[in-house]
Protein backbone atom coordinates (compact mmCIF):
# COMPACT_ATOMS: atom_id res chain seq x y z
CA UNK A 1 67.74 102.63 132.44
CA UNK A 2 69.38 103.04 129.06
CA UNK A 3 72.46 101.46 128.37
CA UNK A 4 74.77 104.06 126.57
CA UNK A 5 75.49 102.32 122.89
CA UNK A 6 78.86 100.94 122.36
CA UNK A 7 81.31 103.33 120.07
CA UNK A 8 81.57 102.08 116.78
CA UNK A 9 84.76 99.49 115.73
CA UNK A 10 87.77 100.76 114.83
CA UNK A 11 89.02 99.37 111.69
CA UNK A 12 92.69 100.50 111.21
CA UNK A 13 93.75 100.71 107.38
CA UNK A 14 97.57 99.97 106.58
CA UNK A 15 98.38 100.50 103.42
CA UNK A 16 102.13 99.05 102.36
CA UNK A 17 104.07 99.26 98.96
CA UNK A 18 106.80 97.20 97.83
CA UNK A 19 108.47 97.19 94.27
CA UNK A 20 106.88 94.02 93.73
CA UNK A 21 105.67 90.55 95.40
CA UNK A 22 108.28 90.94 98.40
CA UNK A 23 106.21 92.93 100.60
CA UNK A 24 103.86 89.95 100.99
CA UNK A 25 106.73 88.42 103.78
CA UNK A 26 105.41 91.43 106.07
CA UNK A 27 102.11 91.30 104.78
CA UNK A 28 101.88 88.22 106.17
CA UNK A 29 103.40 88.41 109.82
CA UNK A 30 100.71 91.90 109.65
CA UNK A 31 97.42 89.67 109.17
CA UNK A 32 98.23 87.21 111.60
CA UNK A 33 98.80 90.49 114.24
CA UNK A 34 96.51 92.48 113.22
CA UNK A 35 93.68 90.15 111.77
CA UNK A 36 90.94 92.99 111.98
CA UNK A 37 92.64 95.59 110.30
CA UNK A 38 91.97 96.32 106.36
CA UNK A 39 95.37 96.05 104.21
CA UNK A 40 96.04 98.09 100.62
CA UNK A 41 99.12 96.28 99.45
CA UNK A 42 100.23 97.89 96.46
CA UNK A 43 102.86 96.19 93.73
CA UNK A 44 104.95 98.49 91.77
CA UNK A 45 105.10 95.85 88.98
CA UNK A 46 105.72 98.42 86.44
CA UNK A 47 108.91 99.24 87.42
CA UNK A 48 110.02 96.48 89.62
CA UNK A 49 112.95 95.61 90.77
CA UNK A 50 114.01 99.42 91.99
CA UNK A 51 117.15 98.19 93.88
CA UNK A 52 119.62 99.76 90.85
CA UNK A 53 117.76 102.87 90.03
CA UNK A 54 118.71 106.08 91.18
CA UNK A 55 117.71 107.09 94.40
CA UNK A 56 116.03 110.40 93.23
CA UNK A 57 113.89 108.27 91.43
CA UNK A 58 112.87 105.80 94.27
CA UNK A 59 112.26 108.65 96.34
CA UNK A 60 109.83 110.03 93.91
CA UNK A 61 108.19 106.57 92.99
CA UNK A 62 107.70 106.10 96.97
CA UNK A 63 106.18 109.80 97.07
CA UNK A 64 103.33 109.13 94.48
CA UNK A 65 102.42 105.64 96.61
CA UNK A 66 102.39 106.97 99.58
CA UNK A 67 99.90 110.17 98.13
CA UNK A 68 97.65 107.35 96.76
CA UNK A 69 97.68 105.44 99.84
CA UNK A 70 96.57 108.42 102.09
CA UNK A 71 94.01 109.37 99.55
CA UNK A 72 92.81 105.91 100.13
CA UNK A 73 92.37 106.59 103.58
CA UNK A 74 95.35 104.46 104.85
CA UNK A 75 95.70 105.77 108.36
CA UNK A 76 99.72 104.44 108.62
CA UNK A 77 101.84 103.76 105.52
CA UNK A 78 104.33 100.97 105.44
CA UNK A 79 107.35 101.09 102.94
CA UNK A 80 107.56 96.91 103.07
CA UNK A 81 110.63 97.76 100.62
CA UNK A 82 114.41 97.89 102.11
CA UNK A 83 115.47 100.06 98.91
CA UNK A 84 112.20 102.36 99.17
CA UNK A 85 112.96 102.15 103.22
CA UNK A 86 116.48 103.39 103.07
CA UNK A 87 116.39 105.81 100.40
CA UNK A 88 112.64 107.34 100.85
CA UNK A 89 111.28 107.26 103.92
CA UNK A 90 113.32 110.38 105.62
CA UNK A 91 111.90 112.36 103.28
CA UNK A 92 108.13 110.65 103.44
CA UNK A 93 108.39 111.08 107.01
CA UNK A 94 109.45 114.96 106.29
CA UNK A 95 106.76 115.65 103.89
CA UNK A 96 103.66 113.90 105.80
CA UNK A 97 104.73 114.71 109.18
CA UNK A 98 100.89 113.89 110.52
CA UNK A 99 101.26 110.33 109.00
CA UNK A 100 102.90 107.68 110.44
CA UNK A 101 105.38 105.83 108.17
CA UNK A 102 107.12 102.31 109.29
CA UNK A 103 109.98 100.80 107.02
CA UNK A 104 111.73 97.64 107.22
CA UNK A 105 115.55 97.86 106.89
CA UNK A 106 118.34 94.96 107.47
CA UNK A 107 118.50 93.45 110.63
CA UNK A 108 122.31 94.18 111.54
CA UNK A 109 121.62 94.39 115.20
CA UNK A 110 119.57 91.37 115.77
CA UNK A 111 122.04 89.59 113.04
CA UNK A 112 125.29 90.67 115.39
CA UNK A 113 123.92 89.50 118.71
CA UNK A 114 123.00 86.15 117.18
CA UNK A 115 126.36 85.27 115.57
CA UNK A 116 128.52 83.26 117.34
CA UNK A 117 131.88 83.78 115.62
CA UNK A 118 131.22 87.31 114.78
CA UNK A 119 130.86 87.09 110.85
CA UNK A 120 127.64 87.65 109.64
CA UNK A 121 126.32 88.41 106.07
CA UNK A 122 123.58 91.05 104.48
CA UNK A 123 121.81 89.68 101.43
CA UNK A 124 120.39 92.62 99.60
CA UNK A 125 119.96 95.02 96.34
CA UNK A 126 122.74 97.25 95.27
CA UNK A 127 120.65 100.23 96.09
CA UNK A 128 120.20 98.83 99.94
CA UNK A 129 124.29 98.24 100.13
CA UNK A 130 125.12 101.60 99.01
CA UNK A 131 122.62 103.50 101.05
CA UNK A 132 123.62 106.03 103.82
CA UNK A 133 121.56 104.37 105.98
CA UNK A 134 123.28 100.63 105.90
CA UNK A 135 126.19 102.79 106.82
CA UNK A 136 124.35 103.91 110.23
CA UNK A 137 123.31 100.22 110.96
CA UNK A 138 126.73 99.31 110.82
CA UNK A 139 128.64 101.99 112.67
CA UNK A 140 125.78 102.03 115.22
CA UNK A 141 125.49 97.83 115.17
CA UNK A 142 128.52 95.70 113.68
CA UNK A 143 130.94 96.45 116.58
CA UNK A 144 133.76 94.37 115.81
CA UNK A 145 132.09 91.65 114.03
CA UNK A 146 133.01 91.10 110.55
CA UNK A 147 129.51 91.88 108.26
CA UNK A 148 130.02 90.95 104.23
CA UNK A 149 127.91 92.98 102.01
CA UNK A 150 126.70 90.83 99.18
CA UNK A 151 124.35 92.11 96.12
CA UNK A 152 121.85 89.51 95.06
CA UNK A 153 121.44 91.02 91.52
CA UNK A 154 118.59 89.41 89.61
CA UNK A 155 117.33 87.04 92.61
CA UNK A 156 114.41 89.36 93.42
CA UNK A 157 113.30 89.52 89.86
CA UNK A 158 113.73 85.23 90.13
CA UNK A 159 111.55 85.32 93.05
CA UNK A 160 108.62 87.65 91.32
CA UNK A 161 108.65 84.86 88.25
CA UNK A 162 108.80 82.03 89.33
CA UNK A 163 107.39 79.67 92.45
CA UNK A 164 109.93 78.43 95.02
CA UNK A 165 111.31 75.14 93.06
CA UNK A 166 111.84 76.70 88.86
CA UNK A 167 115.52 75.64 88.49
CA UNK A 168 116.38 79.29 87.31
CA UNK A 169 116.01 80.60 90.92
CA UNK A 170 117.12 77.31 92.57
CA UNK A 171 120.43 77.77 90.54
CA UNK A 172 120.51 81.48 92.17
CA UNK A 173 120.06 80.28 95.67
CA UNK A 174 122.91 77.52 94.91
CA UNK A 175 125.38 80.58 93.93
CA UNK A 176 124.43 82.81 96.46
CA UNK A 177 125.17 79.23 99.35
CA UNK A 178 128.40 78.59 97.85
CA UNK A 179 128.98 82.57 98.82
CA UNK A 180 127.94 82.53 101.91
CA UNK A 181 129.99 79.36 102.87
CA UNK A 182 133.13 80.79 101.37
CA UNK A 183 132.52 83.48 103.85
CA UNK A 184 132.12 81.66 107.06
CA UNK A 185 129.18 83.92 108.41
CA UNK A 186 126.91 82.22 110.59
CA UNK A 187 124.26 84.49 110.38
CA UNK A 188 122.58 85.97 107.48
CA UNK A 189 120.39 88.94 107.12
CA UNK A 190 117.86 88.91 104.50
CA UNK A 191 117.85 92.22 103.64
CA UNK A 192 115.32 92.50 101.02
CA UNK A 193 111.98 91.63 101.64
CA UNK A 194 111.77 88.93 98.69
CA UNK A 195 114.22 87.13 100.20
CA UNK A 196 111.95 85.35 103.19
CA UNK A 197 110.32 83.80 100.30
CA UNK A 198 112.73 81.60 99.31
CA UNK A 199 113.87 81.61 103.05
CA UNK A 200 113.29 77.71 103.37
CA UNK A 201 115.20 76.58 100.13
CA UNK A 202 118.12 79.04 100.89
CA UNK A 203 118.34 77.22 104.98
CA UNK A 204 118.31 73.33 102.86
CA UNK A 205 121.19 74.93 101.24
CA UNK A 206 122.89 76.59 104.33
CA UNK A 207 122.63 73.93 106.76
CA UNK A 208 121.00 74.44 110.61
CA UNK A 209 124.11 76.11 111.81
CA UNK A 210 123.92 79.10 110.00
CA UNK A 211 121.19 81.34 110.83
CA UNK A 212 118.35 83.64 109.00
CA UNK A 213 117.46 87.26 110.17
CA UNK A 214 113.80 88.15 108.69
CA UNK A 215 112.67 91.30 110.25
CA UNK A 216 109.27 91.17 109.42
CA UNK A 217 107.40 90.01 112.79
CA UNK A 218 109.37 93.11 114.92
CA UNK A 219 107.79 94.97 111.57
CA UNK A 220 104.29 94.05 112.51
CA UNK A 221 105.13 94.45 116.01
CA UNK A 222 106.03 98.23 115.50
CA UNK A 223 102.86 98.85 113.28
CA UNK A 224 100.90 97.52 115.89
CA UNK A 225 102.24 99.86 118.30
CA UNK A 226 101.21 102.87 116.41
CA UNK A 227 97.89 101.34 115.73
CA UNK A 228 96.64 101.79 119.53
CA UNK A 229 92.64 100.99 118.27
CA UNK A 230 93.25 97.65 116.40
CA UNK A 231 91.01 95.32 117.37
CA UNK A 232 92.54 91.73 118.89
CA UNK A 233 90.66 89.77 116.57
CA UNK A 234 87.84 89.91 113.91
CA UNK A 235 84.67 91.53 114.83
CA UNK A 236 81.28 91.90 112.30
CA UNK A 237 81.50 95.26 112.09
CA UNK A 238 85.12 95.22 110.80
CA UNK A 239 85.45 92.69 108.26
CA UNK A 240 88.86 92.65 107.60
CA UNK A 241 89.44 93.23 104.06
CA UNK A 242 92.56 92.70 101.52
CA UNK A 243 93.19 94.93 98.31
CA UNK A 244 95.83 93.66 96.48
CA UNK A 245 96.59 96.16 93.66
CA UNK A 246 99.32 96.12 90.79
CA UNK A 247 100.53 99.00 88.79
CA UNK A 248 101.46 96.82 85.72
CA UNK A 249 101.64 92.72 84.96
CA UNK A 250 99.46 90.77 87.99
CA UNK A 251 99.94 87.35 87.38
CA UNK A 252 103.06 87.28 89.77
CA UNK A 253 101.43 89.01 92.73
CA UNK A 254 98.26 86.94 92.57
CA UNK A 255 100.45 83.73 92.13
CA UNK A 256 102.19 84.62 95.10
CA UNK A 257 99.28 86.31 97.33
CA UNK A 258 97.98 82.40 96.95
CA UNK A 259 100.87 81.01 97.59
CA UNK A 260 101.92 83.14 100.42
CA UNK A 261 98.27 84.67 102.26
CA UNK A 262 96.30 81.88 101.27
CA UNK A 263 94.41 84.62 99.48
CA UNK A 264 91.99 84.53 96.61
CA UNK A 265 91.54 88.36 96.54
CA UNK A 266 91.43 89.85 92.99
CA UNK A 267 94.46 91.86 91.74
CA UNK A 268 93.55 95.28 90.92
CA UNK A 269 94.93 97.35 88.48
CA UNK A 270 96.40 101.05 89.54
CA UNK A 271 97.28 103.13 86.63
CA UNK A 272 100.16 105.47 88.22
CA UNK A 273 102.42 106.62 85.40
CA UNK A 274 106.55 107.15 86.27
CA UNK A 275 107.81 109.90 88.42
CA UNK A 276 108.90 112.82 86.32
CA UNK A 277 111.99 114.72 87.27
CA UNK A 278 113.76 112.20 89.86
CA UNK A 279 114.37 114.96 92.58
CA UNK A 280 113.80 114.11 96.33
CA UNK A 281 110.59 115.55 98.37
């Protein structure tokens, strides 16, 4: 009797986006989750950082990633970008309807269930504080805790040049403490996804009473929900592949892809000139 031969693996293709390095915090809670799937992680280092442009622009910046990410052949797109998340993805989700699109966003309701004397702190880009959509975490999440909004400006672009110890970004992380302690939060969201990069220095800095809110492993957990054929581990047939591509300098992202992924993979270029008119989908 002949056996019937087995299907073919199914090797399920993310590709993610971030304006720079940042995305490599989800990146890496995705590999150890998914370890059979193939990852496209594209760097927008031609225009990074993206949290003070307009959001006409971001939308249209996210549009042309996503399109080159589907022509890839990514079956799901993740926006591993809290400004791209809450100022694109509606209207990603609108205009590929067939596609599934996962974002990360602040972790207000994990953050307010943690804190212990109700005063918690978001850590994020200008562009993240004044989106609609922080508003809807809040009213939806904060209850009657107190939540302090506080803009990071110039940390992310700290983070993409430098390693975790340059005194530049260490003096950054020393501001940003002193903040934080004026405040009295004991929870703190780390609402850009640069941030868990630097996670470790900012905690020496804190103390172990206050705690850190990284979204990234309920992130992976969500993308391997809509990824129902992902294998549980590697398989010959699958491989498992990493492209790491950069739309301008590389340096940064292959720095931190080693640092980060314990990944040699070659930085690609990806020539993808500016959006033109900045208007949404």
């Amino acid at each position: 009797m002949t056996m019937p031969a087995e299907p073919p693996a199914v090797v399920p293709h993310v590709g993610l986006f971030d304006s720079g390095i940042g995305g490599l915090s989800v990146l890496r809670a995705l590999v150890r989750r998914l370890p059979a799937a193939r990852f496209c992680y594209v760097a927008d280092t031609a225009f990074t950082p993206w949290g003070d442009r307009p959001p006409g622009w971001v939308v249209a910046r996210c549009t042309q990633l996503s399109q080159w990410l589907i022509d890839q052949g990514a079956d799901l797109v993740l926006v591993a970008c809290n400004t791209g998340t809450t100022q694109a993805i509606a209207a990603l989700r609108a205009h590929w309807p067939q596609v599934p699109f996962v974002g990360v966003e602040p972790g207000i309701k994990p953050a307010v269930a943690a804190s212990r004397n109700r005063r918690v702190a978001v850590l994020a880009t200008t562009g993240t504080l004044r989106s609609h959509r922080l508003r809807q975490l809040l009213d939806h999440h904060a209850g009657d805790a107190s939540v302090l909004r506080l803009p990071c400006p110039g940390l992310a672009e700290a983070i993409e040049r430098a390693d975790a110890s340059d005194p530049a970004l260490l003096a950054h992380l020393d501001e940003i403490a002193a903040r934080l302690g004026e405040s009295g939060a004991d929870t703190v969201v780390l609402g850009c996804t640069h941030y868990p990069l630097v996670a470790e220095a900012l905690q020496q800095r804190l103390g172990p009473a206050v705690r850190l809110i990284d979204t990234a492993e309920a992130v992976a957990r969500r993308v391997a929900s809509l990824l129902p054929h992902a294998a549980p581990a590697p398989t010959p047939a699958s491989g498992a592949p990493l492209q790491l591509r950069a739309t301008g300098p590389a340096q940064a992202l292959e720095r931190a892809a080693r640092r980060w992924l314990g990944a040699d993979a070659a930085v690609q270029p990806l020539a993808l000139p500016p959006p033109g008119a900045a208007d949404p989908v």
